[in-house]
N, C-alpha and C. Protein backbone atom coordinates (compact mmCIF):
# COMPACT_ATOMS: atom_id res chain seq x y z
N UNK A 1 0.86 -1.17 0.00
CA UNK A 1 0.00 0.00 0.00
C UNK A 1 0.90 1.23 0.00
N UNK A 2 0.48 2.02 -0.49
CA UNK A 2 1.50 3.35 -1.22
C UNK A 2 0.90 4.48 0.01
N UNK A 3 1.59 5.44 0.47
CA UNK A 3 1.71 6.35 1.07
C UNK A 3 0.85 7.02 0.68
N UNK A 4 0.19 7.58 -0.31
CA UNK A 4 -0.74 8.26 -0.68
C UNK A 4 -2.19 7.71 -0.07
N UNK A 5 -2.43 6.21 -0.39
CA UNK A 5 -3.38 5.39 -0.16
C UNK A 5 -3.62 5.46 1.58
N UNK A 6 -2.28 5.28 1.93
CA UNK A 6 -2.54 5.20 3.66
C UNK A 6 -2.92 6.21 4.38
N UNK A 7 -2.49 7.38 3.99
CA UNK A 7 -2.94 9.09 4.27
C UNK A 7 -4.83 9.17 3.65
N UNK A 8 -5.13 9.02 2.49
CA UNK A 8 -6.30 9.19 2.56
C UNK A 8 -6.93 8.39 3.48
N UNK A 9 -6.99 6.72 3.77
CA UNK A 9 -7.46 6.02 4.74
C UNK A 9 -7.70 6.61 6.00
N UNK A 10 -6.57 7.14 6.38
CA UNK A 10 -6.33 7.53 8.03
C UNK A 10 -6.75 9.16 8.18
N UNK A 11 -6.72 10.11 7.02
CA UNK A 11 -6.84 11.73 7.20
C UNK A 11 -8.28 11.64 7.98
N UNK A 12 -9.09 11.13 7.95
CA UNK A 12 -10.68 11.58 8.21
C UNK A 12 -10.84 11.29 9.75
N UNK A 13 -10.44 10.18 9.75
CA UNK A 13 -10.50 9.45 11.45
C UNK A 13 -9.61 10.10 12.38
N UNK A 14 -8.38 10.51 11.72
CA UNK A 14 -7.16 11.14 12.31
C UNK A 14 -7.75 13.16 12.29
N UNK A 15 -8.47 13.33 11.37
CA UNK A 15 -8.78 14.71 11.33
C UNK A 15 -9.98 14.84 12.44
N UNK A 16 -11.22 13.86 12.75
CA UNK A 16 -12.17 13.49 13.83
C UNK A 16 -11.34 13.45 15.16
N UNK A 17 -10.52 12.56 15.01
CA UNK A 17 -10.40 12.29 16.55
C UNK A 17 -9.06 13.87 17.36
N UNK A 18 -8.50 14.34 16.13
CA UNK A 18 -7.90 15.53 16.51
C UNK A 18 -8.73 16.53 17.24
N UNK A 19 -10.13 16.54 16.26
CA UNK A 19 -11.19 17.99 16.70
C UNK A 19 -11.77 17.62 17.84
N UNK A 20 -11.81 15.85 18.06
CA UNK A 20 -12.67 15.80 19.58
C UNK A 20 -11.29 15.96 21.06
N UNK A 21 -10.16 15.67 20.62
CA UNK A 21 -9.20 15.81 21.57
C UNK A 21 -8.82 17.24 22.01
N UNK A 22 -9.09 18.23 20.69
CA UNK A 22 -8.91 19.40 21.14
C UNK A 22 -9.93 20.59 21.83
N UNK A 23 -11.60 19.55 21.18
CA UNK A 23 -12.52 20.17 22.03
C UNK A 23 -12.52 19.70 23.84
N UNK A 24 -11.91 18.33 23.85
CA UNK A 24 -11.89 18.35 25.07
C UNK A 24 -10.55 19.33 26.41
N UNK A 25 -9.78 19.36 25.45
CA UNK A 25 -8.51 20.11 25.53
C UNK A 25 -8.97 21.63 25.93
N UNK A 26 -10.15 22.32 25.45
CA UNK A 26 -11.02 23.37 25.49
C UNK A 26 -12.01 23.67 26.32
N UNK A 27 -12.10 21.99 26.95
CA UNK A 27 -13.10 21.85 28.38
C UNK A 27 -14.61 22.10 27.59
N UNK A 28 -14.89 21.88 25.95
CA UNK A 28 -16.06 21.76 25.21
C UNK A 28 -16.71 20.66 25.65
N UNK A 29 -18.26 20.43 25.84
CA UNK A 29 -18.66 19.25 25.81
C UNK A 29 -19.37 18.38 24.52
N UNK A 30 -18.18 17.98 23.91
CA UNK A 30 -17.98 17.69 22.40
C UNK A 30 -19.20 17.07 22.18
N UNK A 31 -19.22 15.92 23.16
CA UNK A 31 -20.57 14.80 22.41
C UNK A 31 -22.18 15.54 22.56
N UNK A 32 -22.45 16.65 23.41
CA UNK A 32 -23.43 17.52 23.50
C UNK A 32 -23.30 18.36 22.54
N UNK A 33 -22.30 18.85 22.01
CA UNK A 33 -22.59 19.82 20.68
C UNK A 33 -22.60 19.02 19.70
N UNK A 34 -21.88 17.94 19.73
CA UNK A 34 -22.20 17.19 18.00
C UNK A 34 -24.06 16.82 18.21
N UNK A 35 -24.41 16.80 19.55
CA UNK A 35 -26.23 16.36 19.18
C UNK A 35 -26.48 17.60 18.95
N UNK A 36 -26.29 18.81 19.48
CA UNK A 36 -26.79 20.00 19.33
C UNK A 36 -26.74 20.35 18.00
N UNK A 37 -25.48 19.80 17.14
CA UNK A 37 -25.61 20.55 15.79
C UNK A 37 -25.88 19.28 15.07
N UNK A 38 -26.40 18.15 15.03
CA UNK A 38 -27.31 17.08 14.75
C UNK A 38 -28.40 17.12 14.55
N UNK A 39 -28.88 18.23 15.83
CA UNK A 39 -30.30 18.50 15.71
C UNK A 39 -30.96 19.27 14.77
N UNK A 40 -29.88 20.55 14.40
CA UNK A 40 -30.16 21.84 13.88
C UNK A 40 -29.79 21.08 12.14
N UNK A 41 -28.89 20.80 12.42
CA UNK A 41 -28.47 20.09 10.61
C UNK A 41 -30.08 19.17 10.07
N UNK A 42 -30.47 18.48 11.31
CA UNK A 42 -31.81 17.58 10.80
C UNK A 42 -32.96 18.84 10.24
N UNK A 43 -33.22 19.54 11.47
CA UNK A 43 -34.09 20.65 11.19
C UNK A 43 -33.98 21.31 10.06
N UNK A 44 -32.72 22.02 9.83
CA UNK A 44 -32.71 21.95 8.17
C UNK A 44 -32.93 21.41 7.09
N UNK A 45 -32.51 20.07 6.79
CA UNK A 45 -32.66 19.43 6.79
C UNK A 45 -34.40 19.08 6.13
N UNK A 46 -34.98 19.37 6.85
CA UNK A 46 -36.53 19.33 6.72
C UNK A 46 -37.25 20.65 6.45
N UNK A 47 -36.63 21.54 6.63
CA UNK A 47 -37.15 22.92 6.25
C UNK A 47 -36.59 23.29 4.79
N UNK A 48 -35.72 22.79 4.30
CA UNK A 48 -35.09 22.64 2.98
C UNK A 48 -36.02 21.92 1.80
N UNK A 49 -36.48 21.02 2.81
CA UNK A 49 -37.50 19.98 1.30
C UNK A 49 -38.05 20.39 0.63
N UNK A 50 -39.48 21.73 0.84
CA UNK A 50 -40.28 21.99 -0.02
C UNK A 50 -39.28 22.69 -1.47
N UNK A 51 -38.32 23.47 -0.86
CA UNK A 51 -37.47 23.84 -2.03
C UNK A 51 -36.86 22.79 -3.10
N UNK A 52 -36.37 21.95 -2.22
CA UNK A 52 -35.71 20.93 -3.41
C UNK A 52 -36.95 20.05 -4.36
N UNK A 53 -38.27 19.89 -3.18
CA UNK A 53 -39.25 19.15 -4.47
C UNK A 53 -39.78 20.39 -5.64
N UNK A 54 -39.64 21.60 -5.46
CA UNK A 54 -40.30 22.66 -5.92
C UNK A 54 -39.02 22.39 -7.76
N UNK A 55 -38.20 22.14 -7.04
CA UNK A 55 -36.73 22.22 -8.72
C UNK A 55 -37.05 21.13 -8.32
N UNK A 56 -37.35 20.00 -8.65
CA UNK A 56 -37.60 18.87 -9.14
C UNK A 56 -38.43 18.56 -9.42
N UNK A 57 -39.31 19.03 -9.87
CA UNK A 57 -40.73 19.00 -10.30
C UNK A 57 -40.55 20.10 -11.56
N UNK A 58 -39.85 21.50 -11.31
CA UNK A 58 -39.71 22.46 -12.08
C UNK A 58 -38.77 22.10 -13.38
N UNK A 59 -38.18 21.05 -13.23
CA UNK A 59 -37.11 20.06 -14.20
C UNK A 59 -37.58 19.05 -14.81
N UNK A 60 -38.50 18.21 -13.96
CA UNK A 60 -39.36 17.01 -14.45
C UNK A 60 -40.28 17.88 -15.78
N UNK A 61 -40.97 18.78 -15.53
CA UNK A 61 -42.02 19.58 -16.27
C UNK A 61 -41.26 20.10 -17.46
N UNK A 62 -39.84 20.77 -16.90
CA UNK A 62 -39.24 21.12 -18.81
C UNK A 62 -38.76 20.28 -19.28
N UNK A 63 -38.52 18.72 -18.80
CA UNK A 63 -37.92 17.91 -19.32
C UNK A 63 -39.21 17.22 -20.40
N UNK A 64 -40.38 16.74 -19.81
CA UNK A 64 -41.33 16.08 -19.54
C UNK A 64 -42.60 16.78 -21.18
N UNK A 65 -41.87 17.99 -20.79
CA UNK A 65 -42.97 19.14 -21.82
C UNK A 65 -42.54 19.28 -23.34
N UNK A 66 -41.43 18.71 -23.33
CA UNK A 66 -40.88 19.04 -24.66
C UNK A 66 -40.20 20.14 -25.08
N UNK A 67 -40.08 21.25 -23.75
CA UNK A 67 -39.65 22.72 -24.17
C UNK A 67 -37.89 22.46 -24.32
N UNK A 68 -37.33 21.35 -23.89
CA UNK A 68 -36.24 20.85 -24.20
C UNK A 68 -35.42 20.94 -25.62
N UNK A 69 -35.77 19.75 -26.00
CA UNK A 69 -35.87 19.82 -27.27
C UNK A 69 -36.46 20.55 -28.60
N UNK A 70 -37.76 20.95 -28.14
CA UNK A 70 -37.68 22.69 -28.79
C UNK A 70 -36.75 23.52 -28.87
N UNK A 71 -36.39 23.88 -27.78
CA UNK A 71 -34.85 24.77 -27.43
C UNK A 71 -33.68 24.17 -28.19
N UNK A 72 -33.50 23.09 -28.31
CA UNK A 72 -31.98 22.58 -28.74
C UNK A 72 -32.64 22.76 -30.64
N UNK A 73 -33.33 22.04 -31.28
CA UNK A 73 -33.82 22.43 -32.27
C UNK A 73 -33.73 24.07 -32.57
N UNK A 74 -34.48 24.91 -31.59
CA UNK A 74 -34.53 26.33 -32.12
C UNK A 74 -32.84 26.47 -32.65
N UNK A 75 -31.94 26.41 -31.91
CA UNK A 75 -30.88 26.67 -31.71
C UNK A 75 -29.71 26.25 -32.35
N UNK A 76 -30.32 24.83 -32.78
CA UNK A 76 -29.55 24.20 -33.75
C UNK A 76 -28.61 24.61 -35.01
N UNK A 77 -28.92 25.10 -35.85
CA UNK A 77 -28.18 26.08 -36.60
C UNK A 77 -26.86 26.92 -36.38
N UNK A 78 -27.61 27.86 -35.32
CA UNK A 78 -26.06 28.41 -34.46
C UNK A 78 -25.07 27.44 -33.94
N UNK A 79 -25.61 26.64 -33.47
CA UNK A 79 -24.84 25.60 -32.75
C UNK A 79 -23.84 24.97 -33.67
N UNK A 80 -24.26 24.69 -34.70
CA UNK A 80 -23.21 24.33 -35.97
C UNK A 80 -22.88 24.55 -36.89
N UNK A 81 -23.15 26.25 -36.83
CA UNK A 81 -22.02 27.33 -37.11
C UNK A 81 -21.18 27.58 -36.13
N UNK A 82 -21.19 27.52 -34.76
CA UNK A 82 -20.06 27.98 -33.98
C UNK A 82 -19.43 26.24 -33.63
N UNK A 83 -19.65 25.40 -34.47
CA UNK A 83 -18.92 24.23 -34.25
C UNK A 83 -19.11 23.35 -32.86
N UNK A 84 -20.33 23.31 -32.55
CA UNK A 84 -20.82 22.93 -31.07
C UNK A 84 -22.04 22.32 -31.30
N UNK A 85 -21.18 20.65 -30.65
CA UNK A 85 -22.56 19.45 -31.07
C UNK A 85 -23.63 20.12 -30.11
N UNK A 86 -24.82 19.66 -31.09
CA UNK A 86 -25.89 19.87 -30.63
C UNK A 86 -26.30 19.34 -28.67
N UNK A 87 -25.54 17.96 -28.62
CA UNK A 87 -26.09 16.99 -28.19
C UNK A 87 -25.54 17.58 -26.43
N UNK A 88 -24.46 17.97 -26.73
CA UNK A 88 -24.22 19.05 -25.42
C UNK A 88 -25.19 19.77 -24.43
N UNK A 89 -26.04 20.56 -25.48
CA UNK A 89 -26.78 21.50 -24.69
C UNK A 89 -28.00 20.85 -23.48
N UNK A 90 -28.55 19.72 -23.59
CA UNK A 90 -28.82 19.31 -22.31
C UNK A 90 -28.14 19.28 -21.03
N UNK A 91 -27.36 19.03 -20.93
CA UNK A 91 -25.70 19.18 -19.91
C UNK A 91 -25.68 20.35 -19.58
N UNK A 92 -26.04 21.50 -20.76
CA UNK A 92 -25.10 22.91 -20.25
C UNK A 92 -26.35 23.78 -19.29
N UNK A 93 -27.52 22.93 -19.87
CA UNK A 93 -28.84 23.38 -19.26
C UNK A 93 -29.20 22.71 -17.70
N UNK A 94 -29.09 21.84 -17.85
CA UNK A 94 -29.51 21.05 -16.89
C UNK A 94 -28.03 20.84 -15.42
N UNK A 95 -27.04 21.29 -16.20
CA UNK A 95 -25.86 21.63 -15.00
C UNK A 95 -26.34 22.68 -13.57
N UNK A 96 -26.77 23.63 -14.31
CA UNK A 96 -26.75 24.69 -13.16
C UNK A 96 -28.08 24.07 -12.09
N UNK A 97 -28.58 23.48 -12.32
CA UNK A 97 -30.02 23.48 -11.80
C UNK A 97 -29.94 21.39 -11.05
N UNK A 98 -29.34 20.62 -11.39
CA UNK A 98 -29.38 19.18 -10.67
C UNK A 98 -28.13 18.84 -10.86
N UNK A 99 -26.90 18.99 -9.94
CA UNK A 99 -25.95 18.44 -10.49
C UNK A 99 -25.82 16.86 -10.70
N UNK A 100 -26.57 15.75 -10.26
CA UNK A 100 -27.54 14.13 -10.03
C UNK A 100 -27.86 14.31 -11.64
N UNK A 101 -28.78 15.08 -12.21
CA UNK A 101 -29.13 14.95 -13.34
C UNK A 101 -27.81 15.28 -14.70
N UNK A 102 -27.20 16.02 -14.35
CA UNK A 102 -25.80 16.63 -15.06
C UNK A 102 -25.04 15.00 -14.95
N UNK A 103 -24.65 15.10 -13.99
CA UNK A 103 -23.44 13.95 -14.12
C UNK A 103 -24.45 12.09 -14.29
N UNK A 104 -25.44 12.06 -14.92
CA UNK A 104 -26.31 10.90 -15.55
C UNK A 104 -26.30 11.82 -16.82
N UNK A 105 -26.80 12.75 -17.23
CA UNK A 105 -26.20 13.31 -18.80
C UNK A 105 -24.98 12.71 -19.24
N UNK A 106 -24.04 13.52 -18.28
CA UNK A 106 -23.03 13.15 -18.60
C UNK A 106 -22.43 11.84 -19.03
N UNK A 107 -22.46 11.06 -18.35
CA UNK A 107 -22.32 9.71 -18.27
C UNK A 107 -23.21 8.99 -19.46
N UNK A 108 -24.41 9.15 -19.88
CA UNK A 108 -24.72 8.89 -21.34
C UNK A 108 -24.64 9.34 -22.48
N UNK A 109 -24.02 10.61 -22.38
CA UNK A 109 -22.96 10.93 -23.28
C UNK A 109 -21.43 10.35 -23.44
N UNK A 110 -21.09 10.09 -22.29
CA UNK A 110 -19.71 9.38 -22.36
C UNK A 110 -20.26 7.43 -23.33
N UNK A 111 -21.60 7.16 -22.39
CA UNK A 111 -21.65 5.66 -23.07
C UNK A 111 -21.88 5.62 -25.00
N UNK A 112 -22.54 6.55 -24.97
CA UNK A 112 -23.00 6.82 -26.35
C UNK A 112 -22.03 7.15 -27.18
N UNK A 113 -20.95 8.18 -27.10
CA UNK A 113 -19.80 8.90 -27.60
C UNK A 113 -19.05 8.34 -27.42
N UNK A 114 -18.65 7.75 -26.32
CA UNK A 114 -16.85 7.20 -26.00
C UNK A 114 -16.39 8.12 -25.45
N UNK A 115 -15.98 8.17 -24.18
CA UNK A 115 -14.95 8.86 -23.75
C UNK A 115 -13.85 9.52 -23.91
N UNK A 116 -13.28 9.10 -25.23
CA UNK A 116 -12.27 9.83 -25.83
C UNK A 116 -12.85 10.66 -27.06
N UNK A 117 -14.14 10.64 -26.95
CA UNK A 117 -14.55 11.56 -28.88
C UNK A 117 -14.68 12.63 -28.17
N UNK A 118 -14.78 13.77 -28.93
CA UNK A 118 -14.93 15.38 -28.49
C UNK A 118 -16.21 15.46 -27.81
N UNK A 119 -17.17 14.56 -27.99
CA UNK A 119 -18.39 14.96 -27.01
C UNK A 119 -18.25 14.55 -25.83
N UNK A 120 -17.59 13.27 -25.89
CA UNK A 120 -17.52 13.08 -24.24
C UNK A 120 -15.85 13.72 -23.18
N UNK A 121 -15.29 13.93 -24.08
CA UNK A 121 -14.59 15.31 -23.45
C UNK A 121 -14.72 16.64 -22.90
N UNK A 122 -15.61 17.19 -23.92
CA UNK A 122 -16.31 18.04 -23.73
C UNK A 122 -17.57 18.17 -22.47
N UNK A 123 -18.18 16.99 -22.94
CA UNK A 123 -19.30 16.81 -21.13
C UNK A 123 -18.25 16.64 -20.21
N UNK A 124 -17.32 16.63 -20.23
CA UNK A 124 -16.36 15.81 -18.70
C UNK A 124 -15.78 17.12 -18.39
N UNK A 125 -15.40 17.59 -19.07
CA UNK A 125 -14.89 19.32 -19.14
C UNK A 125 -15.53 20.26 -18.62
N UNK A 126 -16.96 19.88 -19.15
CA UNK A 126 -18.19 20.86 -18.55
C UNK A 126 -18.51 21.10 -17.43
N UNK A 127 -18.86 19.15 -17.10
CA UNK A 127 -18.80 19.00 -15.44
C UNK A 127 -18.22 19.56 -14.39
N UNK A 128 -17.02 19.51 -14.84
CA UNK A 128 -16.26 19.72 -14.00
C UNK A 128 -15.78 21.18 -13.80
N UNK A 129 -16.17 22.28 -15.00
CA UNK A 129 -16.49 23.64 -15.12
C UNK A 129 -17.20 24.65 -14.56
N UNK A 130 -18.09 24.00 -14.46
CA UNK A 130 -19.46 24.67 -14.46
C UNK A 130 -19.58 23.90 -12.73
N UNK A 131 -21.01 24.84 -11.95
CA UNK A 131 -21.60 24.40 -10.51
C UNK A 131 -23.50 24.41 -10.66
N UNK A 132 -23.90 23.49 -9.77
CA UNK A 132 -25.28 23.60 -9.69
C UNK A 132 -25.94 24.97 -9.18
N UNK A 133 -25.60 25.94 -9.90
CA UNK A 133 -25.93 27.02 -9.07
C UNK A 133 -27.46 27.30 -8.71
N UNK A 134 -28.49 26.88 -9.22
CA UNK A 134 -29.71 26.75 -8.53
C UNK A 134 -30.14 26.15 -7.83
N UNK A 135 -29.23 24.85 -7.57
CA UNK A 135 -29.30 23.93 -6.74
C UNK A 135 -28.84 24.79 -5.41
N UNK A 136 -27.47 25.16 -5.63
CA UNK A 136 -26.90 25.60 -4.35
C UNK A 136 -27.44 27.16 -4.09
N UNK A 137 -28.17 27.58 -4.29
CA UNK A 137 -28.71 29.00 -3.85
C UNK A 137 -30.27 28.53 -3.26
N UNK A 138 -30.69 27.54 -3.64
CA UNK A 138 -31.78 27.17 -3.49
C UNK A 138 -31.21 26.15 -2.06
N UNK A 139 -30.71 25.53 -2.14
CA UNK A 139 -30.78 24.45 -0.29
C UNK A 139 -30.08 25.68 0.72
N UNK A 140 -28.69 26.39 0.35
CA UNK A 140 -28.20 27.28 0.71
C UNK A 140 -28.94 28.26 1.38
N UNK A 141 -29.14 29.34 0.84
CA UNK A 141 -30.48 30.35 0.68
C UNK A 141 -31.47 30.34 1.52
N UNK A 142 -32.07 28.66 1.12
CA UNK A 142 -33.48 28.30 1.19
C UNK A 142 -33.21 28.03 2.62
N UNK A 143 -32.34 27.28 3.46
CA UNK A 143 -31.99 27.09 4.84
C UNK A 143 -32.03 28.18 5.33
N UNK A 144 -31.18 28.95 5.05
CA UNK A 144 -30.82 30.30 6.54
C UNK A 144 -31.69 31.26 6.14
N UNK A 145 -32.96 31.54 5.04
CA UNK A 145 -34.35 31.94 4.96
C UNK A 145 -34.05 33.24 4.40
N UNK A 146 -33.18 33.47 3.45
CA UNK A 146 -32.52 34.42 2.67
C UNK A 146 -33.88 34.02 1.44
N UNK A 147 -34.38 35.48 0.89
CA UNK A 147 -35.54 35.57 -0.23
C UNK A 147 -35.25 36.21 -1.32
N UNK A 148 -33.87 37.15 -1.09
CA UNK A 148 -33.46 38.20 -2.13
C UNK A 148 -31.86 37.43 -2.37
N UNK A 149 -31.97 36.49 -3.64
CA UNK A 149 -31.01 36.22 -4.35
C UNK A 149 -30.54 36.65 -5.51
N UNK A 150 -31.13 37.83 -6.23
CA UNK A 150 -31.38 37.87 -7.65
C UNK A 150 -29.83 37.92 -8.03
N UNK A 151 -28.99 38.94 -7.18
CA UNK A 151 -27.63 39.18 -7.52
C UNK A 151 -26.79 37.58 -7.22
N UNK A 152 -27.05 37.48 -6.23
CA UNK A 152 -25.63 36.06 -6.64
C UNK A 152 -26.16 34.43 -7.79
N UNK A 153 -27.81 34.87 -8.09
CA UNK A 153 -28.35 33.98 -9.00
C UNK A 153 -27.52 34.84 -10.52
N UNK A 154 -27.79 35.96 -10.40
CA UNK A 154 -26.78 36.65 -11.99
C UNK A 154 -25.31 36.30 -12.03
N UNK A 155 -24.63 36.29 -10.99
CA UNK A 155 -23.10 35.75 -11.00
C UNK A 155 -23.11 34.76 -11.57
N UNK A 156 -23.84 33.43 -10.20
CA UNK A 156 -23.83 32.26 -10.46
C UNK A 156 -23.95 31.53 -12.03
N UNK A 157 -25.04 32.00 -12.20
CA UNK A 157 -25.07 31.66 -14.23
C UNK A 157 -24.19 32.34 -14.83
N UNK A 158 -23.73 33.66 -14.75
CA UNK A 158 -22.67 34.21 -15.15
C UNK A 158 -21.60 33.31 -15.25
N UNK A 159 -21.25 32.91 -13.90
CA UNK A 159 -19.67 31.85 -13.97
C UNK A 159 -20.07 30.90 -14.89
N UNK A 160 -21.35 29.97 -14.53
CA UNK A 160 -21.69 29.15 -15.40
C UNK A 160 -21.60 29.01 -16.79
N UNK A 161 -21.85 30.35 -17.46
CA UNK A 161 -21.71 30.67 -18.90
C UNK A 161 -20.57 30.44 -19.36
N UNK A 162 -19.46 31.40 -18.18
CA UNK A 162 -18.10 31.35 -18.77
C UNK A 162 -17.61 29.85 -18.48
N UNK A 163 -18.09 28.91 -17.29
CA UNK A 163 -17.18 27.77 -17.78
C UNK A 163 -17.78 27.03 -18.78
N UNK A 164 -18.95 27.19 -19.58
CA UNK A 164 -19.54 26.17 -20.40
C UNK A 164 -18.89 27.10 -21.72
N UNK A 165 -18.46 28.40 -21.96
CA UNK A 165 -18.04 28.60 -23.20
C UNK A 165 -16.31 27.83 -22.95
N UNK A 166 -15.85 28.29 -21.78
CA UNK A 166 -14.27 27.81 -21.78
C UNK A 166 -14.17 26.46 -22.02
N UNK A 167 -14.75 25.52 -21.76
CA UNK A 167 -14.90 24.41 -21.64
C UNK A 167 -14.75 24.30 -23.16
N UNK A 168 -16.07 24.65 -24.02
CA UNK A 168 -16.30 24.46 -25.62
C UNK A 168 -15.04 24.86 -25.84
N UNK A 169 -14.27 26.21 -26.02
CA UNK A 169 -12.91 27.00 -26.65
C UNK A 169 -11.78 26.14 -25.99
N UNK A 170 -11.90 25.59 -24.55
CA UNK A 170 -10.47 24.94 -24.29
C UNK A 170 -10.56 23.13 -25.21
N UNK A 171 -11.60 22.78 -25.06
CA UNK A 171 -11.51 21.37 -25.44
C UNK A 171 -11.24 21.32 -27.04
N UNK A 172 -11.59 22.42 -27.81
CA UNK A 172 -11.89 22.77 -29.31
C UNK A 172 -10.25 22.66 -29.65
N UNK A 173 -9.67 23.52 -28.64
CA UNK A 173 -8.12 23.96 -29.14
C UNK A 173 -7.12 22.95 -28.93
N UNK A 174 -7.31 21.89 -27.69
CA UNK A 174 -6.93 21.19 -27.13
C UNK A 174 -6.93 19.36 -27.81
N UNK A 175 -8.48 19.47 -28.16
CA UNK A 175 -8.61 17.64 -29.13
C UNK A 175 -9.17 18.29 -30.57
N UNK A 176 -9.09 19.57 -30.72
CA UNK A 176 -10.16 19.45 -31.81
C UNK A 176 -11.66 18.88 -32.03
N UNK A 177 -11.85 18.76 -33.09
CA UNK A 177 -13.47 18.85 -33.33
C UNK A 177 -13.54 17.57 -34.65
């Protein structure tokens, strides 16, 4: 077993049992605050749900409705004039909003394409580019009872944009097309 292997094994248990030696070291009463913030993590936890079924239902319905594939159709054209498979744009849509649904895109794009063709480079690129940003403004947000997101929802897709174009321009320059 390689040194690398034995450090990840041991970092988590060894990083746990450090924070409870030093809360006791602090005269903390460790095993009363881990229930205390057990409790509050559950409570969240449950005050979070209506949000997450609200985007999952709101995803099921554009998936479900056809406005999907309308969209990739409308769009089609541009898409291959600027040299960008069609077959992408589910991924680039569906990233910001389920990252569960993104990385199962993904992954049937990799089975379908191959892992080494420009599409499934490109989804792996993306993934890993781009963040669920409606996801995470929405459990985020939606917990500590924050209602006025409009500005870090404009960033958030903002970044999003730029890693789904960098992604297209780095992988383009990088394997070609």
């Amino acid at each position: 077993m390689g040194w690398i292997t034995a450090i990840s094994i041991w970092l988590i248990p060894l990083l746990i049992a450090f924070i409870l030696m030093y809360g006791t070291y602090k005269r903390v009463p460790t095993y009363e605050t881990f229930v205390e913030g057990a409790k509050e993590g559950f409570g969240m936890a449950i005050s979070i749900i209506p949000y997450l079924v609200g985007m999952l239902v709101a995803i099921s319905v554009f998936r479900a409705s056809g406005a999907m594939e309308f969209f990739i159709e409308l769009i089609k054209p541009a898409l291959q004039a600027l040299g960008v498979p069609s077959e992408i744009v589910p991924l680039a849509l569906i990233r910001p909003i389920s990252g569960t649904g993104a990385l199962g895109m993904t992954s049937d794009l990799i089975a379908t394409f191959g892992p080494d063709s420009f599409i499934g480079r490109l989804a792996s690129t993306m993934q890993g580019s781009t963040d669920t940003t409606l996801y995470v403004l929405t459990v985020y947000f939606g917990a500590v009872g924050i209602r006025k997101m409009g500005d870090a929802l404009k960033v958030g897709l903002l970044a999003d944009l730029v890693g789904i174009i960098a992604s297209i321009v780095i992988v383009t320059i990088v394997f070609g097309i």
